[in-house]
Protein backbone atom coordinates (compact mmCIF):
# COMPACT_ATOMS: atom_id res chain seq x y z
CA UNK A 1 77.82 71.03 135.57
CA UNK A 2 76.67 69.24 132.42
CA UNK A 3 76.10 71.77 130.24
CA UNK A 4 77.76 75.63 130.18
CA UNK A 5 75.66 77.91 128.51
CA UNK A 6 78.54 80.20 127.11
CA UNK A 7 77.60 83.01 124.26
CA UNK A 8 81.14 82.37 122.57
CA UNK A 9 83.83 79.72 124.00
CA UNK A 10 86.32 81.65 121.69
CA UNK A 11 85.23 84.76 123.88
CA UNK A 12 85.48 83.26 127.19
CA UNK A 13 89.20 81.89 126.04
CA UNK A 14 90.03 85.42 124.54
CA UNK A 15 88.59 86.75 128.02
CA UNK A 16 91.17 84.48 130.20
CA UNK A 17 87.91 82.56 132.04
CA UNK A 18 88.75 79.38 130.56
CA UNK A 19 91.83 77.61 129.51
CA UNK A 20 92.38 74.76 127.29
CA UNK A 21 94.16 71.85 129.57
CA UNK A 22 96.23 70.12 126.49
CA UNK A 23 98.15 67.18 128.62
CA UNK A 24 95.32 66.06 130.55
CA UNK A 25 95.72 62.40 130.76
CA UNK A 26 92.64 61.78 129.62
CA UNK A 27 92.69 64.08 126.38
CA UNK A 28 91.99 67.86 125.75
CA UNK A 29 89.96 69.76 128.53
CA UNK A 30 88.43 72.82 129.26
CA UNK A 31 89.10 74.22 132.72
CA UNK A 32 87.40 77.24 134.13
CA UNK A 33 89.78 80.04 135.98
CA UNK A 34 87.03 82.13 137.47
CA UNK A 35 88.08 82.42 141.41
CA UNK A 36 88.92 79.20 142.62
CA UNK A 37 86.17 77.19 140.90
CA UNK A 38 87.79 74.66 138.94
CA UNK A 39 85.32 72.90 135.91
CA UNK A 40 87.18 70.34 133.86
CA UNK A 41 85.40 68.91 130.41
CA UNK A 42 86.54 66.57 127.66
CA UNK A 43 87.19 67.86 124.92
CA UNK A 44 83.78 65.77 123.56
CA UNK A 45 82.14 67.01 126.07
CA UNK A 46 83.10 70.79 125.44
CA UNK A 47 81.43 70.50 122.06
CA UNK A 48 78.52 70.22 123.22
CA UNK A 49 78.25 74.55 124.73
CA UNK A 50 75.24 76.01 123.66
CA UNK A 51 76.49 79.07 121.04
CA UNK A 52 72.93 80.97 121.55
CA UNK A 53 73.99 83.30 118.83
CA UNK A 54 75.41 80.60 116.33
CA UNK A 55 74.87 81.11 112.56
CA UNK A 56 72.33 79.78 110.99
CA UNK A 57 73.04 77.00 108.20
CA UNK A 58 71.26 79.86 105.53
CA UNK A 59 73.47 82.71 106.75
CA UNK A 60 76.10 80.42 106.77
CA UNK A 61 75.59 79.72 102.84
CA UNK A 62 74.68 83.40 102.23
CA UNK A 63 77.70 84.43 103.47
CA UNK A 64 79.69 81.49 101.60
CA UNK A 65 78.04 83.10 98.47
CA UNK A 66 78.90 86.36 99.24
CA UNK A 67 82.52 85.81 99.59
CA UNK A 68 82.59 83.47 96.62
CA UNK A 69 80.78 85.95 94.49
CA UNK A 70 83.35 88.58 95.38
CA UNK A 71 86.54 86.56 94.74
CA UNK A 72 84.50 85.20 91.17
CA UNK A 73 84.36 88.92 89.84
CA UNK A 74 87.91 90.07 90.64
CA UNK A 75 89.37 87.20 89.10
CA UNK A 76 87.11 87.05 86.22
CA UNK A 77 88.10 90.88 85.52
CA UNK A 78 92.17 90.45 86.39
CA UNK A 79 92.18 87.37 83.72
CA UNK A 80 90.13 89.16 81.28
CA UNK A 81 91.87 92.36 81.98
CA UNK A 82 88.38 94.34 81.73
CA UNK A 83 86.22 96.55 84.25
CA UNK A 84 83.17 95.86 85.72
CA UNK A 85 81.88 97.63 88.68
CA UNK A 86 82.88 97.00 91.17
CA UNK A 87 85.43 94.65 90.35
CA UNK A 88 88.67 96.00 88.50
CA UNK A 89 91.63 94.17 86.99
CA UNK A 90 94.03 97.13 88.41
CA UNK A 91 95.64 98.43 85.24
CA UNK A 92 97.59 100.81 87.38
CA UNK A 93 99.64 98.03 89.23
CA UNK A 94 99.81 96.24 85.81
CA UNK A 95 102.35 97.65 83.95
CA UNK A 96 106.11 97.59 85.21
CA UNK A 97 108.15 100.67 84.02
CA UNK A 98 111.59 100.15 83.38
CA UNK A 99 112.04 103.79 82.06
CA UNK A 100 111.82 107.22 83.87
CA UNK A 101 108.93 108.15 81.40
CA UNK A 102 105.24 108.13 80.93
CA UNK A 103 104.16 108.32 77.52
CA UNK A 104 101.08 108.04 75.20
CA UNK A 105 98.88 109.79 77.94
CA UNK A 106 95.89 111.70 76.56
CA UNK A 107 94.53 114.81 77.30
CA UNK A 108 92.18 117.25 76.53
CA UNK A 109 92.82 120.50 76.22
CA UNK A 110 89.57 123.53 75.15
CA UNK A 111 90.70 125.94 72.26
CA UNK A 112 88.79 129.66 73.80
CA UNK A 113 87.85 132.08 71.23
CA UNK A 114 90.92 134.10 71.29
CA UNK A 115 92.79 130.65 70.12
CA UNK A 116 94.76 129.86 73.93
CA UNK A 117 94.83 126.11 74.78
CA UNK A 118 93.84 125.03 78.16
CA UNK A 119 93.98 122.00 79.66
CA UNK A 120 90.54 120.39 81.16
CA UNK A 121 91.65 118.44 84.25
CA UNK A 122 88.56 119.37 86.71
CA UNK A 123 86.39 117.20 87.92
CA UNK A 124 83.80 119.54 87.50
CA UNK A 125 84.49 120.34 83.89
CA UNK A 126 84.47 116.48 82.75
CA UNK A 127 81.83 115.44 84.82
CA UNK A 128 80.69 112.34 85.55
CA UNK A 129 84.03 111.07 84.40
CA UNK A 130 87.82 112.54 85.52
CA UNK A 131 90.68 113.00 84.09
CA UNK A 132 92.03 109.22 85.38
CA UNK A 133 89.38 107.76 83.49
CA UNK A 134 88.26 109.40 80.63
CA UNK A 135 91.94 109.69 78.83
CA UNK A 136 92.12 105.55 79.70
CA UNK A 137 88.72 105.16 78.07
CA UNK A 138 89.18 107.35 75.04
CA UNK A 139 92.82 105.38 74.08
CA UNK A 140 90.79 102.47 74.35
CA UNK A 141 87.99 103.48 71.91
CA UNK A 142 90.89 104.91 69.37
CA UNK A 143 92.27 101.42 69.61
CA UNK A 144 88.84 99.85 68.85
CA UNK A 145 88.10 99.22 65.24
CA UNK A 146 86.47 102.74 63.81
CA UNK A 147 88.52 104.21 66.56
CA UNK A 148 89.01 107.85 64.99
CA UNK A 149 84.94 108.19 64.56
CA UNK A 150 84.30 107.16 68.01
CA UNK A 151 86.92 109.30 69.66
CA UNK A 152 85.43 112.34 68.22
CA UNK A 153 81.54 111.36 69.15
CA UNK A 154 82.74 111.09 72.59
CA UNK A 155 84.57 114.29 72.72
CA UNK A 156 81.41 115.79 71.01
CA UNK A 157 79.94 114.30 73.97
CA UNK A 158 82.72 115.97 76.62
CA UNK A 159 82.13 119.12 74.76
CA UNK A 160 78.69 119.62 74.99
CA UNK A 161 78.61 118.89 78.39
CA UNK A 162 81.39 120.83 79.49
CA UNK A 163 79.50 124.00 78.19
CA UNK A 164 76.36 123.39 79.61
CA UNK A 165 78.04 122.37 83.25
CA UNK A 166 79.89 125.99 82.69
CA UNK A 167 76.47 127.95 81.73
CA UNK A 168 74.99 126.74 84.78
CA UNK A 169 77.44 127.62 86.86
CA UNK A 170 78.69 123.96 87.59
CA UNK A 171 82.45 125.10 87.82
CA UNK A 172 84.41 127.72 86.46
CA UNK A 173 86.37 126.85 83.52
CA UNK A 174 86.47 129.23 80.53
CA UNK A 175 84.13 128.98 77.43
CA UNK A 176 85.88 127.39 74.45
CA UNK A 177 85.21 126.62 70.94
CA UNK A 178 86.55 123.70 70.34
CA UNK A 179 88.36 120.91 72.60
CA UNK A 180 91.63 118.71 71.07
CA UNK A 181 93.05 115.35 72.28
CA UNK A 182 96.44 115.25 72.68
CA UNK A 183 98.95 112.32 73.22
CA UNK A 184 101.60 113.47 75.72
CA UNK A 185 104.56 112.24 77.02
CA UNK A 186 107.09 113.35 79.64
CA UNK A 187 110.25 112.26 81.18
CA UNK A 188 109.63 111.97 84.80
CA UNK A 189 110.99 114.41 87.09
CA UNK A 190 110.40 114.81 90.92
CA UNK A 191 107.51 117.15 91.73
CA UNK A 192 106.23 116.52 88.08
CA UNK A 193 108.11 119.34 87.90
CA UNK A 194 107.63 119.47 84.12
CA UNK A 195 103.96 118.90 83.86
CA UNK A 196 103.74 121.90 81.49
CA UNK A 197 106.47 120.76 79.65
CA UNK A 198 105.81 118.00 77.75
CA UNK A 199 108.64 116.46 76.12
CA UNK A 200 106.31 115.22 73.23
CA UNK A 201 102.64 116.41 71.72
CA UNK A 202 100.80 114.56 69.22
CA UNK A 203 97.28 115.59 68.03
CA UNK A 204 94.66 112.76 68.15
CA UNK A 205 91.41 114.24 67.65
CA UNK A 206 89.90 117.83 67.05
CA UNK A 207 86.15 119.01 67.37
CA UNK A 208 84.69 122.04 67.22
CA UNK A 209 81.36 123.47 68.67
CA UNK A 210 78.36 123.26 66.11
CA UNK A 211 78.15 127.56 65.31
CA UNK A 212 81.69 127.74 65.32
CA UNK A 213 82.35 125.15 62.79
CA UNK A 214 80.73 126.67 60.43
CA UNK A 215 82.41 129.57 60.36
């Protein structure tokens, strides 16, 4: 035979049908194992299968771009150490700590009317973002220049829709008047068994709810 029209020669190989023949004296051949047929090819010779399914030089680019694209974006986010989505530099692998505690971590907490602090950890309750996110974003805004103003506008912005999310019913949180940011920190125990404990509590930020502020 001249010319074996094979789908894949990788496949046939993978399939044990054909069987590369690497001290032929001649140089590299292909040899076919089905029954006792025996179909020997130089290795310039095997180069020339038909691959019916081959990929076209434009899908072959495409996908080049793809990939490149892909590797581009995570790199340009890990040097710049910024988000885009939905590339990420990983902040969470890029930190090593050397101490058993986790500190500076913010957290909102809603103030109900008969003055009890809760904390607001739901999904639900700080729709669209969670509570992974949004303390990550708001340390970064009170780091920004003008930090203080923009931290409360965006707890404003938590507040308002927290109470609209609970009078429709969106989850099942309790109505509050206000909602304050907290820095916490803890010393880490196993189980997070002191999650309610917080060894320390600094206030960041405080807003209130437009009727009851001016009260």
């Amino acid at each position: 035979l001249k010319q074996l029209q094979v789908d894949s020669l990788a496949g046939l190989l993978a399939e044990g049908l054909v069987s590369l023949d690497c001290a032929a004296p001649d140089g590299m051949r292909v040899r076919a194992n089905a029954g006792s047929a025996r179909l020997h090819l130089s290795a310039a010779e095997a180069v020339t299968f038909s691959f019916r399914n081959a990929m076209t030089r434009q899908r072959l680019l495409l996908t080049n771009l793809l990939i490149a694209g892909v590797i581009g974006g995570s790199l340009y986010d890990i040097v710049t150490r910024q988000e885009h989505w939905p590339f990420s530099d990983y902040p969470m692998f890029a930190t090593v700590h050397r101490r058993p505690v986790l500190d500076n971590w913010y957290r909102i907490f809603g103030v109900t009317h008969d003055n009890r602090e809760v904390a607001i950890l739901e999904y639900s309750q700080l729709w669209p973002l969670d509570q992974s996110r949004l303390p990550l974003g708001l340390r970064r805004l009170q780091q920004e220049a003008g930090g203080d103003q923009r931290v409360r506008i965006a707890l404003e912005d938590v507040l308002a829709r927290y109470e609209l999310r609970r009078a429709r019913s969106l989850h099942d949180g309790p109505a509050v008047s206000a909602l304050r940011l907290y820095s916490l920190g803890w010393d880490l125990e196993p189980y997070a068994a002191n999650l309610d404990r917080p060894r320390t509590r600094q206030l960041i930020a405080e807003v209130w709810r437009a009727q009851e502020a001016l009260r």
